[in-house]
C-alpha atoms as a PDB file:
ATOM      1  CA  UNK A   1     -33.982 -17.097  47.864  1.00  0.00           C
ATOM      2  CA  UNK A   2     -32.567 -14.293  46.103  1.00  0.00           C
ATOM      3  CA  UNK A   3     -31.333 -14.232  42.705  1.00  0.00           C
ATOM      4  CA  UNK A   4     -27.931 -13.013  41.194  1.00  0.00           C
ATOM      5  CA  UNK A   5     -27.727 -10.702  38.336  1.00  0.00           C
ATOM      6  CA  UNK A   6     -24.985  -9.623  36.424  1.00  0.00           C
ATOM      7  CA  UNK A   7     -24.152  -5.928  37.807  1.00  0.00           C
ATOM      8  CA  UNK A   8     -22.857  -3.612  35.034  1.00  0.00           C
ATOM      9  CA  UNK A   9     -24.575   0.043  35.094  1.00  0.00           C
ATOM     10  CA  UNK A  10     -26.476   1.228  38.440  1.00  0.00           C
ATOM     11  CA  UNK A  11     -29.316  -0.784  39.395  1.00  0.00           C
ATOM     12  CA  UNK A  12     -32.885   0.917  40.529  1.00  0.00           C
ATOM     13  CA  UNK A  13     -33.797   0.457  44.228  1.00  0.00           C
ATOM     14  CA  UNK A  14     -35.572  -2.564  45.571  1.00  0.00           C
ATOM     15  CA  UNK A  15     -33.937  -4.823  42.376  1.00  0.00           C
ATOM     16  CA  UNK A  16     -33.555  -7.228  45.266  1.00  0.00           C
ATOM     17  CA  UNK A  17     -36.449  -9.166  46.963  1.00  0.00           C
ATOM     18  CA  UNK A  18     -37.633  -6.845  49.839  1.00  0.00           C
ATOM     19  CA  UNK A  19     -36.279  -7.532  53.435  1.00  0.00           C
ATOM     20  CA  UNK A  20     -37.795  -6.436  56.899  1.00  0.00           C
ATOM     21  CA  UNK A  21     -35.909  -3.376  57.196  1.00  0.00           C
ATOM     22  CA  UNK A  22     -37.958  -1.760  55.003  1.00  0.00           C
ATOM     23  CA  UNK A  23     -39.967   1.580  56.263  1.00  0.00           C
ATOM     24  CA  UNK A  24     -40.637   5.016  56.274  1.00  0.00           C
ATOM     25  CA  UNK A  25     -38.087   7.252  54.742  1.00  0.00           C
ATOM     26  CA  UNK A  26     -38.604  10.282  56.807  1.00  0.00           C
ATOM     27  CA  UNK A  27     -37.926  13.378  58.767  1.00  0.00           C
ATOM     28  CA  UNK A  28     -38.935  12.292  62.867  1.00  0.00           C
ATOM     29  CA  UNK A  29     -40.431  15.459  64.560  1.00  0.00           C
ATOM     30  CA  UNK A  30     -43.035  16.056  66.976  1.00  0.00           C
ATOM     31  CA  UNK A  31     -46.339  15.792  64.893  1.00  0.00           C
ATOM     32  CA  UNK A  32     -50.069  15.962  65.068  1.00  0.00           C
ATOM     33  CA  UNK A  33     -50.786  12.815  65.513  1.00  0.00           C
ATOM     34  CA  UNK A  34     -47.460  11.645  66.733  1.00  0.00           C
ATOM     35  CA  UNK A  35     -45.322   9.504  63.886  1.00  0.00           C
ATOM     36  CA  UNK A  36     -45.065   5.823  65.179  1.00  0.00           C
ATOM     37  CA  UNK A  37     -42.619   3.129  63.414  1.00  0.00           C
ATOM     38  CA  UNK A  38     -39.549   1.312  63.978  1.00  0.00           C
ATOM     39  CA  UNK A  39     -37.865   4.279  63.399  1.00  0.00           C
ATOM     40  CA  UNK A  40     -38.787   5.873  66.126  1.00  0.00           C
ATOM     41  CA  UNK A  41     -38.485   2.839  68.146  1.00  0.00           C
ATOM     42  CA  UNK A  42     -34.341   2.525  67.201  1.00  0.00           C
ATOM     43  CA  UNK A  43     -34.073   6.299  68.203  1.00  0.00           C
ATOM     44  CA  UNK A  44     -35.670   6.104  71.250  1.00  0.00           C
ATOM     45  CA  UNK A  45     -33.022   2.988  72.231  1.00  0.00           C
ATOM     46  CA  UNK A  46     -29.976   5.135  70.554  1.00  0.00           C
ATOM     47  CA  UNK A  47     -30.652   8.021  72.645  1.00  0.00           C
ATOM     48  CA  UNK A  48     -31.275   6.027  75.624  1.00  0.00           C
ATOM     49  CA  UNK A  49     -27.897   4.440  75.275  1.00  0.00           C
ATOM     50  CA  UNK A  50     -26.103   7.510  74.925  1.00  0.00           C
ATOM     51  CA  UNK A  51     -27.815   9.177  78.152  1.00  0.00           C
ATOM     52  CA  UNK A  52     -30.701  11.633  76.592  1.00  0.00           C
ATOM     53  CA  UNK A  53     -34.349   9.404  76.821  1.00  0.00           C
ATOM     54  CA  UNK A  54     -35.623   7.720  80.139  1.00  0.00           C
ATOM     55  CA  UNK A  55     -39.110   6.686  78.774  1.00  0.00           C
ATOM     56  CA  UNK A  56     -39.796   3.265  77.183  1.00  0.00           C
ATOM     57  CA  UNK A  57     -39.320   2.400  73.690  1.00  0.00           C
ATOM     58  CA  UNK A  58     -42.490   3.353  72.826  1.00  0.00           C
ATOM     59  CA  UNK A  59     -42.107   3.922  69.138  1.00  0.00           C
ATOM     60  CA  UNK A  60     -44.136   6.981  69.236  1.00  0.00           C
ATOM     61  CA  UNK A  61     -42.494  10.350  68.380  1.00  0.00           C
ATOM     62  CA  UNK A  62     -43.981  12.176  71.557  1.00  0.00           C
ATOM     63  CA  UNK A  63     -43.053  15.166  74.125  1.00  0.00           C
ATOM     64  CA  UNK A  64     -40.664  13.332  76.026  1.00  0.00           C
ATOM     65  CA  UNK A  65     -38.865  11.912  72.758  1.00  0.00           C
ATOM     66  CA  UNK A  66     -38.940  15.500  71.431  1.00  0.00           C
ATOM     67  CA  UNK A  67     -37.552  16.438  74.956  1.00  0.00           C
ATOM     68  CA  UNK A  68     -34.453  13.956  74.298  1.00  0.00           C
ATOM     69  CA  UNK A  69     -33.488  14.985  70.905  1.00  0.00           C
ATOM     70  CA  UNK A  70     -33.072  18.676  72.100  1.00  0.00           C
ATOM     71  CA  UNK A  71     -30.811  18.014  74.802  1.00  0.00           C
ATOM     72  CA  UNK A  72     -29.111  15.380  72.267  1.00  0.00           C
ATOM     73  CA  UNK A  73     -28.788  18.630  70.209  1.00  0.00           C
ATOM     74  CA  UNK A  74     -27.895  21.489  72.607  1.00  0.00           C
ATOM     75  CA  UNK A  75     -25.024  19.267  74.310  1.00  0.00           C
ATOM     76  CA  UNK A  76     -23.440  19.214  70.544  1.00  0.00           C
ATOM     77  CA  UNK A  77     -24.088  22.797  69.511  1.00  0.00           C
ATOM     78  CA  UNK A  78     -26.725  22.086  67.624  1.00  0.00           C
ATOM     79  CA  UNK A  79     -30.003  23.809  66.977  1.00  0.00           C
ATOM     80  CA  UNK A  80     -32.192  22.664  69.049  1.00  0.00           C
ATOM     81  CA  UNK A  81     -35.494  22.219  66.713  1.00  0.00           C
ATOM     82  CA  UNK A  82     -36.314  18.932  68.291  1.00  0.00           C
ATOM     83  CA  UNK A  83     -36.307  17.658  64.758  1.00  0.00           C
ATOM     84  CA  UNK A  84     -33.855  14.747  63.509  1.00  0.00           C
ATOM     85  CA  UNK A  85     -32.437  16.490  60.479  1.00  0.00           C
ATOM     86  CA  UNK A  86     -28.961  15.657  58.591  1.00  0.00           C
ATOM     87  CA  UNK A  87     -27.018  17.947  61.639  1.00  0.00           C
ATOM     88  CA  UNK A  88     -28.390  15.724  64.271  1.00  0.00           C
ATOM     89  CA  UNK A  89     -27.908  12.307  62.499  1.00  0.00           C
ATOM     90  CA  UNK A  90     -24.325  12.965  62.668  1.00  0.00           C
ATOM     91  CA  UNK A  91     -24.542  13.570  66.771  1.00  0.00           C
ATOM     92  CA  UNK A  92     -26.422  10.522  66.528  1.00  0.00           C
ATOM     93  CA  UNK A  93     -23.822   8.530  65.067  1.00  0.00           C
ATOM     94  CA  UNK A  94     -20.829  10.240  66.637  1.00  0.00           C
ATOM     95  CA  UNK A  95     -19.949   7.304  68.702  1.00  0.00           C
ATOM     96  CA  UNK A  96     -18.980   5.353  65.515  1.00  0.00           C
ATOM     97  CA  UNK A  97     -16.120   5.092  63.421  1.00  0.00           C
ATOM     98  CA  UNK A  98     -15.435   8.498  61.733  1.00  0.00           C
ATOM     99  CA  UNK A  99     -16.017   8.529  57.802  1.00  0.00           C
ATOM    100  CA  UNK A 100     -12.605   9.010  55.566  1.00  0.00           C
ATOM    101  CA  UNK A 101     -13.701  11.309  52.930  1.00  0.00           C
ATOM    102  CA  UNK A 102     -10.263  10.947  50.780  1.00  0.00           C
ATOM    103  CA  UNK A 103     -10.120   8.107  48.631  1.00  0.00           C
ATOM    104  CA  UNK A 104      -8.891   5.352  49.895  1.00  0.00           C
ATOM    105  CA  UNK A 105      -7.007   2.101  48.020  1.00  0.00           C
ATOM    106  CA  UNK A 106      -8.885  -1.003  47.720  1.00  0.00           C
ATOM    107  CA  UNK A 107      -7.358  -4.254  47.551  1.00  0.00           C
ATOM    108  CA  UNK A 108      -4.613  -5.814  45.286  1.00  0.00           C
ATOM    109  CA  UNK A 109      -6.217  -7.093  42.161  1.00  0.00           C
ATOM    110  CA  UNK A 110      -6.466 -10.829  42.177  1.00  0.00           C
ATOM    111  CA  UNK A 111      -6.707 -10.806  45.898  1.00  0.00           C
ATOM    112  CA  UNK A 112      -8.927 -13.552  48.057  1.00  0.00           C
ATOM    113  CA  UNK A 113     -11.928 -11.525  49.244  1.00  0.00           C
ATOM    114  CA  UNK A 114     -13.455 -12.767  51.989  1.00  0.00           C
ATOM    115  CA  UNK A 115     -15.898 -10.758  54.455  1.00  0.00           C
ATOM    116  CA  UNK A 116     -16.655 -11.337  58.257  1.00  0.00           C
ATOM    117  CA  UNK A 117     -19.384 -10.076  60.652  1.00  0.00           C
ATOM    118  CA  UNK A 118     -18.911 -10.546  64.320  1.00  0.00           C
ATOM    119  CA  UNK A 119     -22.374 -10.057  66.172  1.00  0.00           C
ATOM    120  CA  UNK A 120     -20.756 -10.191  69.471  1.00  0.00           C
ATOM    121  CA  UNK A 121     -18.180  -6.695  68.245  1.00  0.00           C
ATOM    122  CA  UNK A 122     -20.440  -5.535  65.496  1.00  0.00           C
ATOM    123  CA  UNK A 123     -17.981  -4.989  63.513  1.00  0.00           C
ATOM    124  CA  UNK A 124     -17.924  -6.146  59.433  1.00  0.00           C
ATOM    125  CA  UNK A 125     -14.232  -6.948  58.872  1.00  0.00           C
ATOM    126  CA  UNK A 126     -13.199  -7.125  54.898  1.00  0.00           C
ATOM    127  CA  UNK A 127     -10.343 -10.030  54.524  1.00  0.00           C
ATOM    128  CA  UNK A 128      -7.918  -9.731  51.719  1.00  0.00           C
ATOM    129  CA  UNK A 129      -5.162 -13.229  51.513  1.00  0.00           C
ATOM    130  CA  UNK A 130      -6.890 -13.577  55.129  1.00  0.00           C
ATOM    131  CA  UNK A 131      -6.062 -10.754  57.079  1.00  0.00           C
ATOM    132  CA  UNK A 132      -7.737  -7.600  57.710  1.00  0.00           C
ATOM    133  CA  UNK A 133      -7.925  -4.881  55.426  1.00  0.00           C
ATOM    134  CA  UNK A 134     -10.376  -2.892  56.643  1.00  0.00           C
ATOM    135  CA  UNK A 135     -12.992  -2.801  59.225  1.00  0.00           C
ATOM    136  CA  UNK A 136     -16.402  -1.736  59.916  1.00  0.00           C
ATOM    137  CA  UNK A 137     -19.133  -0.741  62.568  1.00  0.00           C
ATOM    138  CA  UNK A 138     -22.714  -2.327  61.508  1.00  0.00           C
ATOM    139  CA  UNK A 139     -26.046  -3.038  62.624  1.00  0.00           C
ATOM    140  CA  UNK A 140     -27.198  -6.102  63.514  1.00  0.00           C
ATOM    141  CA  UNK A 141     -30.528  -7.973  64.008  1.00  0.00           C
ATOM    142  CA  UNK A 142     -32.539  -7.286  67.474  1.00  0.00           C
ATOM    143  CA  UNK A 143     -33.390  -9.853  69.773  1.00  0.00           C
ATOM    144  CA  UNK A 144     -36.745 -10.329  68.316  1.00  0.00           C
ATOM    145  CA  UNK A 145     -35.036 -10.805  65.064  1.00  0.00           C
ATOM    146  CA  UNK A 146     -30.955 -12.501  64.857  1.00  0.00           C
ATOM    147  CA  UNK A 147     -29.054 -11.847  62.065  1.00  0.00           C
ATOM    148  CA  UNK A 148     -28.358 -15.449  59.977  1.00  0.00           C
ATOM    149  CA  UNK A 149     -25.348 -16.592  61.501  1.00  0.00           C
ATOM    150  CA  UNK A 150     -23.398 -18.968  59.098  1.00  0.00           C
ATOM    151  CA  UNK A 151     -21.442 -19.148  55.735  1.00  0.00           C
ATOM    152  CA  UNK A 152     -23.355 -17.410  52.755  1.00  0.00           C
ATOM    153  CA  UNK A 153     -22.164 -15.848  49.764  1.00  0.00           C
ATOM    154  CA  UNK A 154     -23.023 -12.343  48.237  1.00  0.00           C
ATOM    155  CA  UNK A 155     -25.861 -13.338  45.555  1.00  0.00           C
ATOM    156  CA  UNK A 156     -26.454  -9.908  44.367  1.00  0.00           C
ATOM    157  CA  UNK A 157     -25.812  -6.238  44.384  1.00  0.00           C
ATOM    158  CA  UNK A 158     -27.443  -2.987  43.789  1.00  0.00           C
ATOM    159  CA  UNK A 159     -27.265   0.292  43.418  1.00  0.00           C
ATOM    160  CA  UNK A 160     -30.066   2.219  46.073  1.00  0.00           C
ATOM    161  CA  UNK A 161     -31.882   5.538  46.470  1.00  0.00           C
ATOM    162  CA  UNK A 162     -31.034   6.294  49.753  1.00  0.00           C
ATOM    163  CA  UNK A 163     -34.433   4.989  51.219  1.00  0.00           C
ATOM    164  CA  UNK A 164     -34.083   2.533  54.389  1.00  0.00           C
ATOM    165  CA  UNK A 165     -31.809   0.490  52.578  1.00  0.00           C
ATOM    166  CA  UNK A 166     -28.836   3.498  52.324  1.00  0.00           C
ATOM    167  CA  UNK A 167     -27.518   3.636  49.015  1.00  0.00           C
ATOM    168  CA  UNK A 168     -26.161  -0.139  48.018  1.00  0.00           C
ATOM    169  CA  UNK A 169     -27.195  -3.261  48.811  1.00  0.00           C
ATOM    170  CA  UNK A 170     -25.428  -6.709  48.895  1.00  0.00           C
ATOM    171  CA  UNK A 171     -27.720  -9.690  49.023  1.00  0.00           C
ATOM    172  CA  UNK A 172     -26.701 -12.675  50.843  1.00  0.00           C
ATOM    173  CA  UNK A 173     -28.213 -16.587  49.675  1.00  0.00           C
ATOM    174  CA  UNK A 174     -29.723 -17.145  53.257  1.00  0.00           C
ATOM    175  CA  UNK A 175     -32.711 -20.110  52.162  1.00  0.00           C
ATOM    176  CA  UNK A 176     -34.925 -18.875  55.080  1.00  0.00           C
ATOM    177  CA  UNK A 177     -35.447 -15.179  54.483  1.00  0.00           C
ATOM    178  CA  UNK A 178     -34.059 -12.130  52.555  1.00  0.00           C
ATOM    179  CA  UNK A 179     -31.149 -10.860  54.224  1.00  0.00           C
ATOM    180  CA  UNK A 180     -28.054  -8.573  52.975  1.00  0.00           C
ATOM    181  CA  UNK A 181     -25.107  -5.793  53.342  1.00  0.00           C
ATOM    182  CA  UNK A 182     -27.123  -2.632  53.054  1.00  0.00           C
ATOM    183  CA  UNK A 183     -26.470   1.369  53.946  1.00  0.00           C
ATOM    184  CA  UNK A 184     -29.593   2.638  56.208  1.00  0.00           C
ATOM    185  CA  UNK A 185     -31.133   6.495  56.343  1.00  0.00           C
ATOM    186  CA  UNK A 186     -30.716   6.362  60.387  1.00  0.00           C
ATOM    187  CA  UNK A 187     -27.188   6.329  60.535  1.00  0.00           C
ATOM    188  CA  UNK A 188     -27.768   6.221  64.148  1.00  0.00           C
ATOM    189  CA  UNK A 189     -28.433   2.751  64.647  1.00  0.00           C
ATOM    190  CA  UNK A 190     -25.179   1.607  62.785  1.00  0.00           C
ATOM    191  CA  UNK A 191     -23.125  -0.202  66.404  1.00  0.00           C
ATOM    192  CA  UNK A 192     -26.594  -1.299  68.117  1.00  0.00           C
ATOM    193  CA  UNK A 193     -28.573  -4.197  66.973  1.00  0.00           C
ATOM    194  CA  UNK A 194     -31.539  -2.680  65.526  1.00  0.00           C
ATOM    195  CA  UNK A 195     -32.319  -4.339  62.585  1.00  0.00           C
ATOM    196  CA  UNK A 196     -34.877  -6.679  61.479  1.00  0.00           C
ATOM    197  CA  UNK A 197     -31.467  -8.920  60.512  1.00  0.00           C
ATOM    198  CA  UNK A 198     -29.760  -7.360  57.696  1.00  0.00           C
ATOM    199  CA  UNK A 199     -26.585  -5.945  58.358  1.00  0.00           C
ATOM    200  CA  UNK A 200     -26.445  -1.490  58.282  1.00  0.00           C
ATOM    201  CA  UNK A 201     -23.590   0.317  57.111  1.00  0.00           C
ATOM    202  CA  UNK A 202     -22.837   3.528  57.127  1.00  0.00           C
ATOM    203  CA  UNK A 203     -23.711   5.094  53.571  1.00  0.00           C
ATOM    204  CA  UNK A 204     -19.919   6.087  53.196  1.00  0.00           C
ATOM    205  CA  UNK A 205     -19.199   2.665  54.214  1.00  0.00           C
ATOM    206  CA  UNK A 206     -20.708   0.166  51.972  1.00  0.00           C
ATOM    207  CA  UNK A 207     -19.924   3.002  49.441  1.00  0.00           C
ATOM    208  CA  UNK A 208     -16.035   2.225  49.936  1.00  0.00           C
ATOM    209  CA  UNK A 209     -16.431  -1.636  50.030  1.00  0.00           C
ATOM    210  CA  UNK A 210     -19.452  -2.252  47.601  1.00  0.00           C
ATOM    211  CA  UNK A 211     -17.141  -1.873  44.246  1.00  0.00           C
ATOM    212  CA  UNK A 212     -14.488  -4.146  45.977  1.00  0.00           C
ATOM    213  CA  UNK A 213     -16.516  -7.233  46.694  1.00  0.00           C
ATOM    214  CA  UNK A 214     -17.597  -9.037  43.471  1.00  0.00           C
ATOM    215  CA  UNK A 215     -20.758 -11.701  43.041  1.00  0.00           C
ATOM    216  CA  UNK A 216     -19.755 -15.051  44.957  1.00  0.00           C
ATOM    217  CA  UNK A 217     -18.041 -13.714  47.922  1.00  0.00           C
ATOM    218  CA  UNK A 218     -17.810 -15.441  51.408  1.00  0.00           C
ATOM    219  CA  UNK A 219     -19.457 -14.101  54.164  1.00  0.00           C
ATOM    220  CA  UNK A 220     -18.957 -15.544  57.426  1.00  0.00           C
ATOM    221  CA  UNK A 221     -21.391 -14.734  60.625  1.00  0.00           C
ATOM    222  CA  UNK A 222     -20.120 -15.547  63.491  1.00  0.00           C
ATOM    223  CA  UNK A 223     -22.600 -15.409  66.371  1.00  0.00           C
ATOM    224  CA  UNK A 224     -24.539 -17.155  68.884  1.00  0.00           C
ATOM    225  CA  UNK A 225     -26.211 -20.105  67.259  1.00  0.00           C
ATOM    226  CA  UNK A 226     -29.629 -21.573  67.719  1.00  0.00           C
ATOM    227  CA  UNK A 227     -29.714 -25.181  69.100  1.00  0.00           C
ATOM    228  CA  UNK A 228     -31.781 -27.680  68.116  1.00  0.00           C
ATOM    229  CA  UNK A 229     -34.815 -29.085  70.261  1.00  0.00           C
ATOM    230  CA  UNK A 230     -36.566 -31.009  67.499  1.00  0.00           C
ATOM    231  CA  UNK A 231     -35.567 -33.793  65.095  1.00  0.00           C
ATOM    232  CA  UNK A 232     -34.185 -32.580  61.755  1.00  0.00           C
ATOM    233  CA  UNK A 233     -35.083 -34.008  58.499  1.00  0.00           C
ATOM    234  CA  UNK A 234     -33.216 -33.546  55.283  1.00  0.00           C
ATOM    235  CA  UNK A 235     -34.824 -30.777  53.208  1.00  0.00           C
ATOM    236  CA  UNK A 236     -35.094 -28.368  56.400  1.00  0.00           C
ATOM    237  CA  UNK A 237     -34.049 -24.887  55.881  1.00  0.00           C
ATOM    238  CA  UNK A 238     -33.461 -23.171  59.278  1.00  0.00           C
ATOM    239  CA  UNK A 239     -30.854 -21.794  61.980  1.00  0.00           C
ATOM    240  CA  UNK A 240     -31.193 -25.167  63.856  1.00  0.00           C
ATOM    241  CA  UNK A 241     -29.165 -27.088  60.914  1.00  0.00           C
ATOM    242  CA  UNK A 242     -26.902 -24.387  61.007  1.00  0.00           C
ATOM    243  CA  UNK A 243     -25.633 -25.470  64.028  1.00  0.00           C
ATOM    244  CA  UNK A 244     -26.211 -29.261  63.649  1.00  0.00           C
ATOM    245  CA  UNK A 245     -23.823 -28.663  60.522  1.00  0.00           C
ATOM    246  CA  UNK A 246     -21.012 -26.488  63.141  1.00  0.00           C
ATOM    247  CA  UNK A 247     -21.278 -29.699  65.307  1.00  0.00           C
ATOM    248  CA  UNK A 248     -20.622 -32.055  62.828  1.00  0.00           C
ATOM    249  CA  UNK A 249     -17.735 -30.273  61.485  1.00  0.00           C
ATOM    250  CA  UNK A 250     -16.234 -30.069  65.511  1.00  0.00           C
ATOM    251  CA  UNK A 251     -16.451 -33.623  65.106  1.00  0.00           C
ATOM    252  CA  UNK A 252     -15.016 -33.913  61.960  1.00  0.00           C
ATOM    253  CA  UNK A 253     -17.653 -35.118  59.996  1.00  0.00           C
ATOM    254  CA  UNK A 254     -19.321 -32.580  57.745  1.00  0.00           C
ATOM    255  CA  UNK A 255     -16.123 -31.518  56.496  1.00  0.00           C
ATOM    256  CA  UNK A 256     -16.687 -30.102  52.600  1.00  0.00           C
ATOM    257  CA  UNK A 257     -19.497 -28.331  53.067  1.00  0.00           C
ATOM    258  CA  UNK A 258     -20.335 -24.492  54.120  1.00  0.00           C
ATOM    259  CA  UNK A 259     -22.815 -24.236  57.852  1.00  0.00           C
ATOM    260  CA  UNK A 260     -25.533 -22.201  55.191  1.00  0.00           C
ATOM    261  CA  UNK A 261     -28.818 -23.940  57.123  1.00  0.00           C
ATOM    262  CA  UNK A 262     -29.585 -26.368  54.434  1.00  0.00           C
ATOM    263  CA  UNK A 263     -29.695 -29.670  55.154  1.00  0.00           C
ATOM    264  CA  UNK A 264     -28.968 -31.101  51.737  1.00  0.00           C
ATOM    265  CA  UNK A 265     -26.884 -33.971  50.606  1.00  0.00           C
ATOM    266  CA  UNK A 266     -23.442 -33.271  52.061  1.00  0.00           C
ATOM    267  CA  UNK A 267     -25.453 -32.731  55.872  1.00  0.00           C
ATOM    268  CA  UNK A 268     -27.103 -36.103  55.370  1.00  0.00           C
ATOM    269  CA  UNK A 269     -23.877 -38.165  54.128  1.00  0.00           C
ATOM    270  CA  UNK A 270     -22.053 -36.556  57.326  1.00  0.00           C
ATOM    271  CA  UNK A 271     -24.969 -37.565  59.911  1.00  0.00           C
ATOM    272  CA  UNK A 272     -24.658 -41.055  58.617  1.00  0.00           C
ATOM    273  CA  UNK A 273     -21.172 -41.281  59.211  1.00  0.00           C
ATOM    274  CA  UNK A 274     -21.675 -39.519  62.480  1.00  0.00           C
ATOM    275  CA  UNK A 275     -24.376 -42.821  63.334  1.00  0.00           C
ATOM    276  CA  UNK A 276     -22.290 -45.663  61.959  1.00  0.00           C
ATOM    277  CA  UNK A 277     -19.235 -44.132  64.181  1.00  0.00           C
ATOM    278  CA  UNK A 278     -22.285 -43.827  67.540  1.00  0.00           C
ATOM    279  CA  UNK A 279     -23.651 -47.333  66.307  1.00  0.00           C
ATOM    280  CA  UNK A 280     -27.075 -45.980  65.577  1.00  0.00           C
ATOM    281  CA  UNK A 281     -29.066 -46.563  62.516  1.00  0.00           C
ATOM    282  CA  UNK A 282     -27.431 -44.433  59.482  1.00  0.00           C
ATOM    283  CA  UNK A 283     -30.284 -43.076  58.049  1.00  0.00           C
ATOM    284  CA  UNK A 284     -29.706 -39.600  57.183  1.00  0.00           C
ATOM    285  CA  UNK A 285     -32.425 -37.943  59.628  1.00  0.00           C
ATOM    286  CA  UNK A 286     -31.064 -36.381  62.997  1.00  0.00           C
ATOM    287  CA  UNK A 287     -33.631 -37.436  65.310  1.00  0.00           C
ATOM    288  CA  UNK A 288     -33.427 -37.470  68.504  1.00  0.00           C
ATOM    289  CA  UNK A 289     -30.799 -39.706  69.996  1.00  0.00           C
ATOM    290  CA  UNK A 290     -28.637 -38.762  67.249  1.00  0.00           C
ATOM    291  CA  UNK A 291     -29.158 -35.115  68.354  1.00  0.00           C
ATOM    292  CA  UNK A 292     -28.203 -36.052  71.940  1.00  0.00           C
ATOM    293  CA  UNK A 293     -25.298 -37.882  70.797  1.00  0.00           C
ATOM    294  CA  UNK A 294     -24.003 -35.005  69.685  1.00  0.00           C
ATOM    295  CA  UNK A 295     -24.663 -33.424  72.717  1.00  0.00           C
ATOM    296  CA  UNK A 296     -27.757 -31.224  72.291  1.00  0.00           C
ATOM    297  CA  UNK A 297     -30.469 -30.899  74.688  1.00  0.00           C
ATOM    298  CA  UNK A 298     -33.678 -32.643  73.099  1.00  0.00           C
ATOM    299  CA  UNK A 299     -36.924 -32.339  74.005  1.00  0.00           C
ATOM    300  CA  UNK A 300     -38.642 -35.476  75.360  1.00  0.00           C
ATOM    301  CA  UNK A 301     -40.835 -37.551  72.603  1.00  0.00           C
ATOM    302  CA  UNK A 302     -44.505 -36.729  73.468  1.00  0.00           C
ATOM    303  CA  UNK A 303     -46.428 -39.964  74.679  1.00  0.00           C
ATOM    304  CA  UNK A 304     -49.546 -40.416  73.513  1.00  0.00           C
ATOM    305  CA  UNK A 305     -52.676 -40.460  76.040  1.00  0.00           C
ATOM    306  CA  UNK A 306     -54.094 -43.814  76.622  1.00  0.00           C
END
């Protein structure tokens, strides 16, 4: 889990437990041999979407990605060196929400803070007294890897060097893996989920927001949410008791507590109640027909061979 520290004077980079969207900080051209990463692998989708690359996301930096990067540059004016440099970022990210350079006014002081990221928009929405103040295009997880969908707080914050992690980071207290709020160097992915989970900002972005959200702060995910097919024991960490907890609270039973995947005391007082209201044995654990009483789909018990 990550740890909070007191943030006073700017923090060096990676003060924060490292997360998967770590990687190369570099320049994508066509090289000999031919750069392979993630990197490459989010460009090749980007440009895809937006018309340029018909190959597979190979992750290799070859001819026909080189191909789609000059077109990507000659239909905006641009150069066209084949090379993703600072010009070509920006065509990259054009689609987005358009940086405000001036200055703008953060929120009241003594104001509620609360943040909110929608997977479904992709959109991070800052919530002052509970309405939006201002909002924000991100980067979520890929398929192969969600973003943690739930209630978490902001745990820490630092100050970055502009690596794969942009230039600020907010960590979030998710107990199964480090996760956070972070700026990226390929602007281009910000609106797509490309991430291994975290959530990307725009540099100019988390710039604006980063000195207006202090240690402690809600953040809400809201999400598709990952049933469970297995009993679930107290002392589990995971996305399954994430949603176990969002069903009890439908029901009105886990009532006090935030859906943040650990299934600690207040989770096991609520499944009791839950099973002395379904007259089942109140002990804490949601096996399985507690599971079904709440109306998940369980797997079948394995029977052993004779």
């Amino acid at each position: 889990m990550l740890l909070a520290f007191t943030l006073s004077v700017p923090q060096a980079a990676q003060a924060h437990s490292p997360c998967g969207c770590e990687g190369e900080n570099r320049t994508l051209r066509l090289t000999n041999p031919p750069l392979k990463g993630q990197d490459v692998t989010e460009l090749q989708y980007v440009l895809a979407r937006m018309g340029f690359y018909f190959g597979p996301p190979s992750g290799v930096y070859d001819r026909i990605t080189r191909r789609a990067v000059v077109n990507l540059q000659r239909a905006h004016g641009l150069l066209p060196s084949g090379e993703v440099d600072t010009a070509t970022c920006r065509a990259l990210s054009s689609r987005v929400q358009p940086v405000t350079r001036e200055p703008r006014e953060g929120p009241p002081p003594g104001s509620k803070i609360q943040v909110l990221v929608d997977t479904d928009q992709l959109y991070l929405y800052l919530l002052v007294d509970g309405r939006v103040f201002r909002q924000y295009p991100v980067a979520i997880g890929k398929y192969t890897s969600p973003s943690p969908v739930g209630e978490w707080k902001i745990v820490n914050k630092s100050y970055e060097s502009g690596g794969p992690f942009g230039t600020r980071w907010m960590g979030l207290n998710v107990p199964w893996g480090n996760y956070g709020i972070h700026g990226t160097n390929r602007p281009w992915s910000v609106g797509w989920p490309a991430s291994a989970g975290c959530f990307r900002m725009l540099n100019e972005h988390i710039e604006e927001i980063f000195p207006w959200i202090p240690l402690g702060t809600p953040v809400t995910v809201k999400g598709p949410l990952w049933p469970p097919r297995e009993p679930l024991r107290p002392g589990t960490v995971s996305p399954e008791v994430v949603t176990l907890q969002a069903r009890l609270r439908e029901k009105g039973f886990y009532l006090f507590g935030p859906t943040d995947g650990d299934y600690g005391p207040m989770t096991v007082l609520a499944v009791k109640a839950f099973q002395i209201m379904e007259g089942l044995e109140p002990t804490g654990v949601a096996d399985r027909k507690t599971l079904q009483a709440l109306g998940f789909e369980v797997a079948p018990e394995a029977v052993a061979s004779p």
